[in-house]
Protein backbone atom coordinates (compact mmCIF):
# COMPACT_ATOMS: atom_id res chain seq x y z
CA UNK A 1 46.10 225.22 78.50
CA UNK A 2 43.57 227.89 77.78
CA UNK A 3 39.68 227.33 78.95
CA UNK A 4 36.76 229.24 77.15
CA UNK A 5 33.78 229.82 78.26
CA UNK A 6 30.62 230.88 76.14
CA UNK A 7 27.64 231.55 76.45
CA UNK A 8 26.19 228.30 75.91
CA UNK A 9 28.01 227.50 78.92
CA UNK A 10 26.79 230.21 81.17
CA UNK A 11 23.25 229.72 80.40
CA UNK A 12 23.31 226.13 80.62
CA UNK A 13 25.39 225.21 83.16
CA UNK A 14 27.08 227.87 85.33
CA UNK A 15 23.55 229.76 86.10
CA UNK A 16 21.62 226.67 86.74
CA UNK A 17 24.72 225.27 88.86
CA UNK A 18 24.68 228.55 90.94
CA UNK A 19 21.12 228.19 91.83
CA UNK A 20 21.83 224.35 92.82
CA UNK A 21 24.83 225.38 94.89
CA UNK A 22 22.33 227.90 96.60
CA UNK A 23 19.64 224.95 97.04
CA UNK A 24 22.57 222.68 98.88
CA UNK A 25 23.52 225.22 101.17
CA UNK A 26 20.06 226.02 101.81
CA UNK A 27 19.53 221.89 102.54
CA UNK A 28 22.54 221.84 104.89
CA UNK A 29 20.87 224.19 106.87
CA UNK A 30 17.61 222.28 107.09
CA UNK A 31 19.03 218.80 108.50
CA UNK A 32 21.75 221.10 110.70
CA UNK A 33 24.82 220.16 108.73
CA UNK A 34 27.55 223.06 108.43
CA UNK A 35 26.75 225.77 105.93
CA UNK A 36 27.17 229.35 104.44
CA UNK A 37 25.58 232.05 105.89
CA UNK A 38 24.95 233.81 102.93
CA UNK A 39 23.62 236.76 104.72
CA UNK A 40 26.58 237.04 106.63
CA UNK A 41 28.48 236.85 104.07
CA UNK A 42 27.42 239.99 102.07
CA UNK A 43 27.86 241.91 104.96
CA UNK A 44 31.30 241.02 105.90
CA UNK A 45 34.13 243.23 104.74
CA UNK A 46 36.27 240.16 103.52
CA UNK A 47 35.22 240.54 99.73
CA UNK A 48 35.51 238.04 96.81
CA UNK A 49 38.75 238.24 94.93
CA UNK A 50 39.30 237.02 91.11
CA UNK A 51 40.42 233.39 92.63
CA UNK A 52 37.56 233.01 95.14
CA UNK A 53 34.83 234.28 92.27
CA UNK A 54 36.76 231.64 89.61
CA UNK A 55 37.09 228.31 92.25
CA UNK A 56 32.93 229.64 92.58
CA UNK A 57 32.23 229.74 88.53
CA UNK A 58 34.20 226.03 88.60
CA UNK A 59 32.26 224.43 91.00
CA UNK A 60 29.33 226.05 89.83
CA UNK A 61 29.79 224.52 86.38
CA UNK A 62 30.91 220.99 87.71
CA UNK A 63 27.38 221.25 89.54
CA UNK A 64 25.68 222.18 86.69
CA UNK A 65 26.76 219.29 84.63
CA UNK A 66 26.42 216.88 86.78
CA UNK A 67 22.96 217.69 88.26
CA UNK A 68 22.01 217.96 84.49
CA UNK A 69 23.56 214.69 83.73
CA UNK A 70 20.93 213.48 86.67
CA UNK A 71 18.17 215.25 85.95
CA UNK A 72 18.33 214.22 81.78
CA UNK A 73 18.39 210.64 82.51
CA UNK A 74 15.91 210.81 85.43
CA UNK A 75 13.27 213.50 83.53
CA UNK A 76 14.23 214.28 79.86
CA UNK A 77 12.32 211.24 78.07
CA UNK A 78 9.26 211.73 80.71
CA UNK A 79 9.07 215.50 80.13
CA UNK A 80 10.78 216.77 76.66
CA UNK A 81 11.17 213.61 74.52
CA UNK A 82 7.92 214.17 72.34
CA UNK A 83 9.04 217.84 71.32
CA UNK A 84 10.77 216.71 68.43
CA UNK A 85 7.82 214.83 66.80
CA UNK A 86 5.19 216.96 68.15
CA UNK A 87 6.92 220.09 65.98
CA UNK A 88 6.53 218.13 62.83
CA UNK A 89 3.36 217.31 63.39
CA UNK A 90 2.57 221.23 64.12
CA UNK A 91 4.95 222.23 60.86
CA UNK A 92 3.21 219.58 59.09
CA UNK A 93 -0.69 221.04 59.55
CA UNK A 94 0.48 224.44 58.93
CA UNK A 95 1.35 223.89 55.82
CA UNK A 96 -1.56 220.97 55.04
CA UNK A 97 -3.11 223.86 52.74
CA UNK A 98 -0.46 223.85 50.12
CA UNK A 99 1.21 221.59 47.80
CA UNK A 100 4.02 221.09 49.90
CA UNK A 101 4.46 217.77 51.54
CA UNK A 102 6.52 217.23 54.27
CA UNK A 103 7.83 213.39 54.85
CA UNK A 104 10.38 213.40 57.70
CA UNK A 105 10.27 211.26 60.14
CA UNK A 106 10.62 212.32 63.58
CA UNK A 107 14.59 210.75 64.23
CA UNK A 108 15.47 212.64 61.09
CA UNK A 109 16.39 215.78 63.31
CA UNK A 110 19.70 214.41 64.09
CA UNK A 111 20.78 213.73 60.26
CA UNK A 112 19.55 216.98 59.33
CA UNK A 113 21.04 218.91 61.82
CA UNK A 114 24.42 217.49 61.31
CA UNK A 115 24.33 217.87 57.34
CA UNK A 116 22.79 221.92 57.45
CA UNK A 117 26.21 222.47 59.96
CA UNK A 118 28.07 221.00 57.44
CA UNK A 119 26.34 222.78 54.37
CA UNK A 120 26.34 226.11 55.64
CA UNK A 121 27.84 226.27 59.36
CA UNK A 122 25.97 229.42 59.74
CA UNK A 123 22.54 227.99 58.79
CA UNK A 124 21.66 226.90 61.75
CA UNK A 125 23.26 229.82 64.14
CA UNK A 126 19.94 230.79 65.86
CA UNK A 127 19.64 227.10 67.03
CA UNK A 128 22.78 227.60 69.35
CA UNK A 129 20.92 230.10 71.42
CA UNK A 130 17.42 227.71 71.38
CA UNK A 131 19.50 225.12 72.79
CA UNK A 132 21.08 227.10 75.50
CA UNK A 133 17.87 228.63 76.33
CA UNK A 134 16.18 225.30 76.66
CA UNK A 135 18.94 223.66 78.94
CA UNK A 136 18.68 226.44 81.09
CA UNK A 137 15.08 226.72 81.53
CA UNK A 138 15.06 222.97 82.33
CA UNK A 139 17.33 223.38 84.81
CA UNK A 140 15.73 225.97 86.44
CA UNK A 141 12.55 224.07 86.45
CA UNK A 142 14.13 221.41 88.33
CA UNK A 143 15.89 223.57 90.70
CA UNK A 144 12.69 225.09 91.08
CA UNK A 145 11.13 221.82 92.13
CA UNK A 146 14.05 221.18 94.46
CA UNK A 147 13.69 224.51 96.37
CA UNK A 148 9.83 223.99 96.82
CA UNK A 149 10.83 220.18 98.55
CA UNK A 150 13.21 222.47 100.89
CA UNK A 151 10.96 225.36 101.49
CA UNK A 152 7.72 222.85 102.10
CA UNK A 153 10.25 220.41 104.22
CA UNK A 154 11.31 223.88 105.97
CA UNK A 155 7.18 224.61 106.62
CA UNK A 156 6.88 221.11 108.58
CA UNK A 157 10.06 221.97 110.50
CA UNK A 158 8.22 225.47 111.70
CA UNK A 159 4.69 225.13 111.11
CA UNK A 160 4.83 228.60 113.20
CA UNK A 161 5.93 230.19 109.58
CA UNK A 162 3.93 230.61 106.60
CA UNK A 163 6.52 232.20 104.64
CA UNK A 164 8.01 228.86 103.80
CA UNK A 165 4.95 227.74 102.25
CA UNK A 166 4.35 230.98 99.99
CA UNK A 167 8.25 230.34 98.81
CA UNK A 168 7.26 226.75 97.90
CA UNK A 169 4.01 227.49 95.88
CA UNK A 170 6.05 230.38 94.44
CA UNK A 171 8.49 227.61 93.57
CA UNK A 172 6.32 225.11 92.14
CA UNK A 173 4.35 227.99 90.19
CA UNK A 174 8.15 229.51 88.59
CA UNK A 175 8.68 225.05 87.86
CA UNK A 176 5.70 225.00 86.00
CA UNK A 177 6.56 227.92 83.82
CA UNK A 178 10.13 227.26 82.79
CA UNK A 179 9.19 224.29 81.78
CA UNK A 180 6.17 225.41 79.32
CA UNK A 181 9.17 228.14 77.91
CA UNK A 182 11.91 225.27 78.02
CA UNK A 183 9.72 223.01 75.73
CA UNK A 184 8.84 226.36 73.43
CA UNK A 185 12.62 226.67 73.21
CA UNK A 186 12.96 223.50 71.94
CA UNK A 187 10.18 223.58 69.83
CA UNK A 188 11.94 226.47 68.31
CA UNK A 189 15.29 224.36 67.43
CA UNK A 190 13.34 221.54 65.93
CA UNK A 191 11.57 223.83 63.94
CA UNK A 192 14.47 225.54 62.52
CA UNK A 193 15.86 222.44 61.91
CA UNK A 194 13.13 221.20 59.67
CA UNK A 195 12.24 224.37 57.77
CA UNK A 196 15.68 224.48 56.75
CA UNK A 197 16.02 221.03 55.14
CA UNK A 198 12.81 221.73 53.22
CA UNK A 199 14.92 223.62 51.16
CA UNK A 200 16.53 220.62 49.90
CA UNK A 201 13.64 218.29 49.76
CA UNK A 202 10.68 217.37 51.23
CA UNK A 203 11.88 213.96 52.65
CA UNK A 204 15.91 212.67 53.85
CA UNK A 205 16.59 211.21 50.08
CA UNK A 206 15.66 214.38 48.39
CA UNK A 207 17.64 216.16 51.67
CA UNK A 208 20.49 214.16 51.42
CA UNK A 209 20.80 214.10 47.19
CA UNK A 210 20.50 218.01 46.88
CA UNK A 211 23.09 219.49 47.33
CA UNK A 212 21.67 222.96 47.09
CA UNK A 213 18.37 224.32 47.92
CA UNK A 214 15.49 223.69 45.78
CA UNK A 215 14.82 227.89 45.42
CA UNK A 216 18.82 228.10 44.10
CA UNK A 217 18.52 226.05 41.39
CA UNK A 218 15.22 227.22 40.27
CA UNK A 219 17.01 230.59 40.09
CA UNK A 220 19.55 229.63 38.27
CA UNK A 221 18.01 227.47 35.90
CA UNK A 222 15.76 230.71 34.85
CA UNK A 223 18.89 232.62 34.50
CA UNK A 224 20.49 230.16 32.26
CA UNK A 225 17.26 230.08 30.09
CA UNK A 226 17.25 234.19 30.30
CA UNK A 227 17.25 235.30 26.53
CA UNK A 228 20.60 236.71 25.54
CA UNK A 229 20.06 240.43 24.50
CA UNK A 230 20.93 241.17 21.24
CA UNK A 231 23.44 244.01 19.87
């Protein structure tokens, strides 16, 4: 059986899971379980081979989805559930100056995502990489937070060391910002998402009755009513 893996993947799951692996070992250490000197471990001559480097992009991806799966029913509605509806709000002021009235409703998104893929599969293309982008900025944001618990837990351990405290602050400041960028990701998606089904109506009947965009039949309708040159 052959296994793919895309870039969706990597961004969202395999990256993130690295940096969670890193934060376990880095935990072990702190309450003096057995762990992997990492240090040690670049300098040694015993490199990594193809099977060591693919049981580490496994494990790294089975960490990834399951500290996602954690962290989405822990965080998600807290922290990114409002993106949705706060984008059509935005969309919906932007264009307040024109004729154009927009009438979703914010659980539309779903609907209209699913009927643009089937429409045009290629409509929505961009959206692919938002999403990827946004998974993997949230998950860096909480493996950011996780590191600064270690590093700060690390400070109590030796109070002697200050440079545990600078890594945590560093950490909390590098949580912050992923997260403002995650939720600009998403806003991006949501966006697309809605900008694209205006071209079929400015509310879900109108989306889901027209079949083509508003702009293609008003092209086509003047090109049927084009005057026929004459010989």
């Amino acid at each position: 059986m052959a296994i793919t893996i895309g870039l969706y993947d990597l961004l969202s799951y395999i990256v993130p899971g690295a940096l969670y692996l890193f934060i376990l070992n880095d935990f072990l250490r702190l309450i003096g379980w057995q762990y992997v000197d990492i240090f040690s471990l670049t300098q040694s001559q015993n490199k990594f081979g193809l099977l060591e480097l693919a049981v580490f992009v496994f494990v790294a991806y089975l960490a990834g989805n399951i500290v996602e799966a954690i962290r989405s029913v822990i965080l998600d509605r807290q922290l990114y559930y409002d993106v949705a509806g706060k984008t059509l709000e935005k969309l919906q002021r932007q264009l307040s100056y024109s004729d154009l009235h927009i009438d979703f409703e914010i659980h539309d998104w779903p609907i209209l995502q699913e009927v643009l893929q089937v429409r045009s599969p290629n409509i929505l293309q961009s959206n692919e990489r938002f999403k990827a982008n946004a998974l993997m900025m949230r998950n860096f944001s909480f493996a950011a937070f996780l590191y600064a618990l270690v590093q700060f837990a690390l400070f109590l351990e030796q109070n002697s060391s200050t440079q545990y405290l600078v890594f945590s602050l560093l950490s909390l400041l590098v949580m912050y910002l992923t997260y403002r960028r995650s939720r600009r990701f998403d806003e991006w998606n949501y966006r697309a998402i809605y900008s694209q089904a205006l071209a079929y109506g400015s509310n879900l009947k109108e989306f889901l009755e027209n079949q083509t965009p508003a702009w293609h039949a008003e092209i086509k309708s003047k090109q049927n009513n084009k005057p026929k040159k004459t010989r």
